[in-house]
Structure formats: structure tokens, C-alpha cells
Protein backbone atom coordinates (compact mmCIF):
# COMPACT_ATOMS: atom_id res chain seq x y z
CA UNK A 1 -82.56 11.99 -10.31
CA UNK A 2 -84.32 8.90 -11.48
CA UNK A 3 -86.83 10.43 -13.42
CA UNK A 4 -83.55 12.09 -15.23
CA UNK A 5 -82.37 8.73 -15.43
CA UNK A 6 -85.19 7.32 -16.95
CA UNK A 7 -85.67 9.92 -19.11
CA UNK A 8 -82.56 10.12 -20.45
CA UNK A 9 -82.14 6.10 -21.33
CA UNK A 10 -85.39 6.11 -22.94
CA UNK A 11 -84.23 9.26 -25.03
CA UNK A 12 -81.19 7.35 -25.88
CA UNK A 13 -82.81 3.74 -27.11
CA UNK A 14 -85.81 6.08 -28.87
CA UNK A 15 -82.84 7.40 -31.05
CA UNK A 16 -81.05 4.17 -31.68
CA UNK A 17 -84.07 2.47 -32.55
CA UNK A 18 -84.62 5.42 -35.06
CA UNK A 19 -81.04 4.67 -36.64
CA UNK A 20 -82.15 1.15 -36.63
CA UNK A 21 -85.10 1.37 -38.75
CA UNK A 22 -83.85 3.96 -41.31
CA UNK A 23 -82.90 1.04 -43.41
CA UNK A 24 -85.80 -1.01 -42.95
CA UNK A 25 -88.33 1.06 -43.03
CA UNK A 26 -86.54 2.14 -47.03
CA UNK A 27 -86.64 -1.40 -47.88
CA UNK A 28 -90.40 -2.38 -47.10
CA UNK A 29 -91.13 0.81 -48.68
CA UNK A 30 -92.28 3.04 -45.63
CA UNK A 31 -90.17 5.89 -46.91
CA UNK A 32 -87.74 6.76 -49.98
CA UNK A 33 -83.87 5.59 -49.23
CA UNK A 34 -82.86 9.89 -48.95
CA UNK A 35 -85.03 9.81 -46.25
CA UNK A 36 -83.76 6.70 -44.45
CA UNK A 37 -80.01 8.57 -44.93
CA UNK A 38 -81.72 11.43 -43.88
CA UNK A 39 -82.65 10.50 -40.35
CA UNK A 40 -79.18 8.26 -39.70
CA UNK A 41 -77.74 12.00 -40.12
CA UNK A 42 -80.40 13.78 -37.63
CA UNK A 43 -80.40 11.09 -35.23
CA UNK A 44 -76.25 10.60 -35.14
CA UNK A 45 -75.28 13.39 -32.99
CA UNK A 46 -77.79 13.59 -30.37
CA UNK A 47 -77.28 9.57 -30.17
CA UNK A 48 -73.85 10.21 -29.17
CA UNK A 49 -74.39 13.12 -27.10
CA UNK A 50 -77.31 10.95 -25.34
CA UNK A 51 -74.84 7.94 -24.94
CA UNK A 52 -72.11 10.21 -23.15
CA UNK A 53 -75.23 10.77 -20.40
CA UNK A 54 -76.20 7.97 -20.15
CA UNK A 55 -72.62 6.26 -19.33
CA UNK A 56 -72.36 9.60 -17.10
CA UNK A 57 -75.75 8.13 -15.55
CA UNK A 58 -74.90 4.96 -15.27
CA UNK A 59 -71.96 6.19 -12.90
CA UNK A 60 -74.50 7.84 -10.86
CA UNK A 61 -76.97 5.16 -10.55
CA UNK A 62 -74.48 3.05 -9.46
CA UNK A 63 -74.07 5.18 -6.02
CA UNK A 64 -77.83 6.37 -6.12
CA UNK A 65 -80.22 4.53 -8.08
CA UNK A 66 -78.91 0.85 -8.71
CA UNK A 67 -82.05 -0.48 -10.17
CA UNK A 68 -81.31 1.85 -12.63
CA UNK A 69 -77.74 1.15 -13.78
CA UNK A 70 -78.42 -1.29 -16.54
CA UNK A 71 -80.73 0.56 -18.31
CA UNK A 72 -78.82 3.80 -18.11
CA UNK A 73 -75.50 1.11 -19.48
CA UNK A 74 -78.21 -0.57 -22.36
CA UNK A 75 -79.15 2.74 -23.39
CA UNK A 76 -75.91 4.56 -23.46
CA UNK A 77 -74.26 2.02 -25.02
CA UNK A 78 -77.27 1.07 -27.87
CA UNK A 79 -76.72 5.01 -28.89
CA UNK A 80 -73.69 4.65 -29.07
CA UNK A 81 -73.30 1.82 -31.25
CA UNK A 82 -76.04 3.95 -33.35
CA UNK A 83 -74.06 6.66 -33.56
CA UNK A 84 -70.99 4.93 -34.95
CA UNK A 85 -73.43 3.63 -37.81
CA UNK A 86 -73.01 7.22 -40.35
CA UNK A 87 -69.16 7.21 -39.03
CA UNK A 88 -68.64 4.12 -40.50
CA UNK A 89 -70.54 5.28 -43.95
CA UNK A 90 -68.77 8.26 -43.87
CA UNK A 91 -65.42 6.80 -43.86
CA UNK A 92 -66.44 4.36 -46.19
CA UNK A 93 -66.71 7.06 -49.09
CA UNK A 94 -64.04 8.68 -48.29
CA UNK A 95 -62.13 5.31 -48.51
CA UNK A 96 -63.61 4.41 -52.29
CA UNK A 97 -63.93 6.32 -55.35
CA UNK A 98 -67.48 8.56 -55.63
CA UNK A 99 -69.07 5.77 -58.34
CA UNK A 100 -71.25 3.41 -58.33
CA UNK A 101 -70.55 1.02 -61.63
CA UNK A 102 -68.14 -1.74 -61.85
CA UNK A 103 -66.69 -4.12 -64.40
CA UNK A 104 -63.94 -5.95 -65.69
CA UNK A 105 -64.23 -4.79 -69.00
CA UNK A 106 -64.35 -1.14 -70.10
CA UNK A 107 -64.43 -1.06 -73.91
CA UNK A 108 -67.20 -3.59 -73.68
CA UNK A 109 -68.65 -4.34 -69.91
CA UNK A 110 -71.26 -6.82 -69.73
CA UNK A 111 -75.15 -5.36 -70.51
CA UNK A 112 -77.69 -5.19 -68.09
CA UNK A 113 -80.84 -6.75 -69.90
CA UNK A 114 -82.58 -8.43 -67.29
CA UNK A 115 -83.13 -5.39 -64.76
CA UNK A 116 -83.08 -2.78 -67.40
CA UNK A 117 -86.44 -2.40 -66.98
CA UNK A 118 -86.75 -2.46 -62.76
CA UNK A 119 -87.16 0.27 -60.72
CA UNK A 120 -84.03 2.52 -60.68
CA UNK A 121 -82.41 6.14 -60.44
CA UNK A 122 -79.46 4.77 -62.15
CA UNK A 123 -79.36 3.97 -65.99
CA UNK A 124 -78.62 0.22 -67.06
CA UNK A 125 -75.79 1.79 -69.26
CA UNK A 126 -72.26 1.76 -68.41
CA UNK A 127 -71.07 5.64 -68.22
CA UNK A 128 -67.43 4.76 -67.51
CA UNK A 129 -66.59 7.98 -69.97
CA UNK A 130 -68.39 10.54 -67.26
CA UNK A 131 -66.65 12.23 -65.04
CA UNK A 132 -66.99 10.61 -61.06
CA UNK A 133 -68.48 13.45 -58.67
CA UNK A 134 -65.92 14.61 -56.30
CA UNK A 135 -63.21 13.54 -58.64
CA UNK A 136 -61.17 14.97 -61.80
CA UNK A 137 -61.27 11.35 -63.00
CA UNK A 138 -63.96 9.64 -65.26
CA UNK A 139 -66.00 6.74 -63.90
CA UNK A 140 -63.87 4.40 -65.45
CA UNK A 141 -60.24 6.01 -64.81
CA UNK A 142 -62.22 5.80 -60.94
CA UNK A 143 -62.51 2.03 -60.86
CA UNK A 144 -58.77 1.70 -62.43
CA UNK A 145 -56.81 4.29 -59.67
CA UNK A 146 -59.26 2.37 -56.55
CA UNK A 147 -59.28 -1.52 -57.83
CA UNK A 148 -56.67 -2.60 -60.28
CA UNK A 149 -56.97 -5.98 -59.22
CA UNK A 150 -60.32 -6.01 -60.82
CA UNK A 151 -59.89 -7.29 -64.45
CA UNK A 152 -61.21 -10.12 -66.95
CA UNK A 153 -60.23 -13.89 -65.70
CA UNK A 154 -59.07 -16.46 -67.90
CA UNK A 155 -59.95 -20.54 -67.40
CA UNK A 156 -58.91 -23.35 -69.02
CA UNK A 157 -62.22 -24.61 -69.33
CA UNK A 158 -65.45 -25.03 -71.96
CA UNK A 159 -68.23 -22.37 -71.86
CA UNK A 160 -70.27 -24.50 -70.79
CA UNK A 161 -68.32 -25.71 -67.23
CA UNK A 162 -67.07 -22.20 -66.51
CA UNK A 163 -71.40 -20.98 -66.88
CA UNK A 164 -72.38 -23.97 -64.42
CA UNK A 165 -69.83 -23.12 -61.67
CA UNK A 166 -70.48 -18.98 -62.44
CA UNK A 167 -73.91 -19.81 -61.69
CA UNK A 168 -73.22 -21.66 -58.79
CA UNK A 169 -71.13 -19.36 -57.24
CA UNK A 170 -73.73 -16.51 -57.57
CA UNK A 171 -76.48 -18.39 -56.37
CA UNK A 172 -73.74 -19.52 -53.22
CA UNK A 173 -73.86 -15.70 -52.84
CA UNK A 174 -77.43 -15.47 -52.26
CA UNK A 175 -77.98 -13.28 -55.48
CA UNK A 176 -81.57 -13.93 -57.19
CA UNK A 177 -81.02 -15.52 -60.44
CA UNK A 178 -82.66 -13.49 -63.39
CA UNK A 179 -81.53 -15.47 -66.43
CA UNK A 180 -79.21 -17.49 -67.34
CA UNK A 181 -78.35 -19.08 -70.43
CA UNK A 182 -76.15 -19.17 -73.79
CA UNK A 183 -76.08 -16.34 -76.08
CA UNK A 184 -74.58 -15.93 -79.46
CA UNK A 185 -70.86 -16.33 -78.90
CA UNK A 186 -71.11 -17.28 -75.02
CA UNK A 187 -73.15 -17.20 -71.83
CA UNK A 188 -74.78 -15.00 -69.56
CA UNK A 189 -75.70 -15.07 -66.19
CA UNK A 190 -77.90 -11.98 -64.76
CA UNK A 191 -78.44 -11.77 -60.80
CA UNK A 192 -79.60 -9.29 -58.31
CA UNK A 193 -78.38 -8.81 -54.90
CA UNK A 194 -80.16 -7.19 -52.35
CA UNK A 195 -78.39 -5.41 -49.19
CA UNK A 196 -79.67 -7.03 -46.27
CA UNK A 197 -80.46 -3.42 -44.09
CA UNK A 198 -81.34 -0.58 -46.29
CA UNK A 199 -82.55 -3.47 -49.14
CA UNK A 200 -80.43 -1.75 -52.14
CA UNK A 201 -81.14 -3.91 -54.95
CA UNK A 202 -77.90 -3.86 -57.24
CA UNK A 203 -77.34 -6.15 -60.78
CA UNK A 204 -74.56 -8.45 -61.29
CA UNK A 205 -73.86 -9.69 -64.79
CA UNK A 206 -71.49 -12.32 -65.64
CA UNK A 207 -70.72 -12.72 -69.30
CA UNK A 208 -68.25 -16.03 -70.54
CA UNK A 209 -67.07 -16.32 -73.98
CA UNK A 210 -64.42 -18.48 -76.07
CA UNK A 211 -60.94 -17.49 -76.15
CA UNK A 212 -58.87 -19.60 -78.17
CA UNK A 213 -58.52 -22.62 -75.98
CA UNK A 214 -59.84 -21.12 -72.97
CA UNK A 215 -62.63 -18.76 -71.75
CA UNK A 216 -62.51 -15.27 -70.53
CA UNK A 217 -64.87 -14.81 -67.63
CA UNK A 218 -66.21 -11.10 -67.42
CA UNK A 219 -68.21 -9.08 -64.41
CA UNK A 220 -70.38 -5.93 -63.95
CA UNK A 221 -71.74 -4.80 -60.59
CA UNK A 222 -74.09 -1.79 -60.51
CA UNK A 223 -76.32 -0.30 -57.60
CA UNK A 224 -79.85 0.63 -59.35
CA UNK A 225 -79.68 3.59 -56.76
CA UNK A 226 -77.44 5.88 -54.78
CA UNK A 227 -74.33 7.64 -56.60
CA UNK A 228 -72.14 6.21 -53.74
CA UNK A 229 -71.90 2.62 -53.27
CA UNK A 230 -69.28 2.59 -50.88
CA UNK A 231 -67.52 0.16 -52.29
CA UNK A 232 -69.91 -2.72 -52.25
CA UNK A 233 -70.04 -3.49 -55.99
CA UNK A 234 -66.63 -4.11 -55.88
CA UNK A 235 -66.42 -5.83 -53.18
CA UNK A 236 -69.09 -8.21 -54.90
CA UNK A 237 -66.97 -8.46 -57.61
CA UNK A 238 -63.83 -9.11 -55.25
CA UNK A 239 -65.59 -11.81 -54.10
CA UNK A 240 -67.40 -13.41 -56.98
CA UNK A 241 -63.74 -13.58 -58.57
CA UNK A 242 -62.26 -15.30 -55.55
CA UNK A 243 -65.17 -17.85 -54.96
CA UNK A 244 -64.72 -18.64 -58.84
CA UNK A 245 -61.08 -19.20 -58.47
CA UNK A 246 -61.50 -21.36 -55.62
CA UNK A 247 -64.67 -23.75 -56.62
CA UNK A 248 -64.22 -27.22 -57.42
């Protein structure tokens, strides 16, 4: 029984570390980020059928191998909080729309010059005019049905104030800076963010320009990779807007 103990609790941890290091081994380059996805999905179900024996083992240990209870308890419980891991991705797609490209501003969103030329499945041009996989909607009719709140900002303010507290707020982020700086008619501020686990690299533009006595402040979040981003560019955006509102 406590070699079936053992055996079992180092099955368990073997597959949670596996879910574990699906993202990092993508972002340091060790394998392509399908392939990370790919083994979350393998590794899922036995994780949670080894977690359910492991909990069932830790109820035995307790009455016939005591030394053995915690691990048995670790293990079941580190699969199991492994196995929740594609659960959570999964409902997060089903919970935004299929598309990976959002902006403020569909007859003109803001151009991605600065990481145009990085590596990247996805093309630095907006395709709000395709149709969004899984959908009967376009890319852009997407964004407006899932995030209406999402839409151009307008400040009383000079070009000039509203770049130097857009800039601050991305940097406050912890996006990389790429440029920065006026262009004819306004200001632009390129960044890239980079997803702490899998290491997703996705650009954030934010493009200010004169109107009448104020400025309108525009925003365009796009993942360089994946075709879901389940929901993280706009929840960069979300948040961009709401730190901008709020800064001194």
C-alpha cells in the first residue's frame, strides 16, 4: 500500500509540474506555444483523475501509512490545482469573443510600427472587416457586441500633458516602451507587454491628437500570436483607460 502511495503522489506532482512548465518552457523558447497548449490538454485529465487518488490516499494513509498523508494531500491537491488550469482557459473563450485585436477606433485604429517587424503569426494590420472564427460577426462587430465600453477618451488637456501621463501609465503597467514621441498631427506611444507564464508578447499603441480644445486619446491592443486572446487585450485596454482617468 505504500509503494501505491508513493507511486501515485509522485504520478500526481510529475503531472502538475508538467502543467506548470508548459508556459515556461514556450517562453524561454524550449518548445513552440501549440505545444505548451498541447501538453496543458494531455496532462489535464489524468491530473484530475490522479488528484481524486491521491485525496482517496490520503484517507488511507491516515489509518495506515501516516508518514505518508502529506504527500498523498501535496500531491492530490498540486494536480488538482493543475487541472483547473485549461478549465479556467476554457471558460475564458467561451466568455469573450474568438479575436484577438482591439481598439478604440475602427475606421482608423492606431498602427503598429514599432513591432511590425517582430516575430509574429499575427499581421500588424487591423482586420476588423474579417469575419471572427466561431462567430457570424466580423472582428470588429466582435469587439462592439463583447466591450462597448471600449471607445476613444476625450481630455481637456494639451498633447503634450495627455503623452507624458499616457506614457506614464504604460510604463506603471510594466509594458516595454518601444517609442514614443510626436508625430505629424499628435503623439504616439508604442509598448509591448509580455504575459508573465506562457511569455505572449502583445503591442499596445496609444495614439493622442488635437480635438478642438481638447485631445482624443486612442488605444490598440493586439497579441502577435494565438487567434484567442481570452480577453486579455481588452482587459489591457480596460485598464490602461481607467489608470488614465484616474492619474494625477
Amino acid at each position: 500500500m505504500k509503494f501505491l502511495i508513493w507511486l501515485v503522489s509522485l504520478a500526481a506532482i510529475g503531472l502538475a509540474l508538467a502543467i506548470a512548465v508548459a508556459g515556461p518552457g514556450t517562453k524561454f523558447g524550449l518548445w513552440e506555444y501549440g505545444d505548451g497548449l498541447g501538453i496543458i490538454r494531455k496532462a489535464a485529465l489524468p491530473a484530475m483523475v490522479a488528484a481524486g487518488i491521491c485525496l482517496a490516499a490520503f484517507v488511507i494513509a491516515l489509518f495506515s501509512a501516516r508518514g505518508l498523508a502529506a504527500l498523498a494531500l501535496v500531491a492530490g491537491l498540486s494536480a488538482g490545482a493543475a487541472a483547473m488550469v485549461p478549465v479556467k482557459m476554457k471558460a475564458a473563450v467561451d466568455a469573450n469573443p474568438f479575436i484577438h485585436d482591439i481598439t478604440t477606433d475602427f475606421d482608423n485604429p492606431p498602427q503598429i510600427v514599432s513591432g511590425a517587424g517582430e516575430q509574429r503569426n499575427n499581421p500588424p494590420e487591423y482586420v476588423g472587416a474579417e469575419p471572427a472564427p466561431r462567430s457570424e460577426l466580423t472582428t470588429a462587430e466582435a469587439q462592439r457586441e463583447a466591450f462597448p465600453d471600449i471607445e476613444t477618451m476625450r481630455v481637456a488637456m494639451s498633447v503634450e500633458d495627455a503623452a507624458a501621463k499616457a506614457s506614464s501609465v504604460v510604463t506603471d503597467m510594466g509594458m516595454k516602451l518601444l517609442s514614443d514621441g510626436p508625430v505629424e498631427g499628435g503623439w504616439i506611444i508604442e509598448a509591448a507587454d509580455t504575459s508573465f507564464w506562457f511569455g505572449f508578447v502583445d503591442d499596445f499603441v496609444v495614439r493622442i491628437e488635437p480635438d478642438g480644445d481638447d485631445v482624443k486619446v486612442d488605444v490598440r491592443s493586439k497579441s502577435r500570436v494565438g487567434a484567442s486572446d481570452l480577453g486579455a487585450n481588452a482587459a489591457r485596454v480596460r485598464a490602461f483607460m481607467a489608470a488614465f482617468e484616474s492619474a494625477a
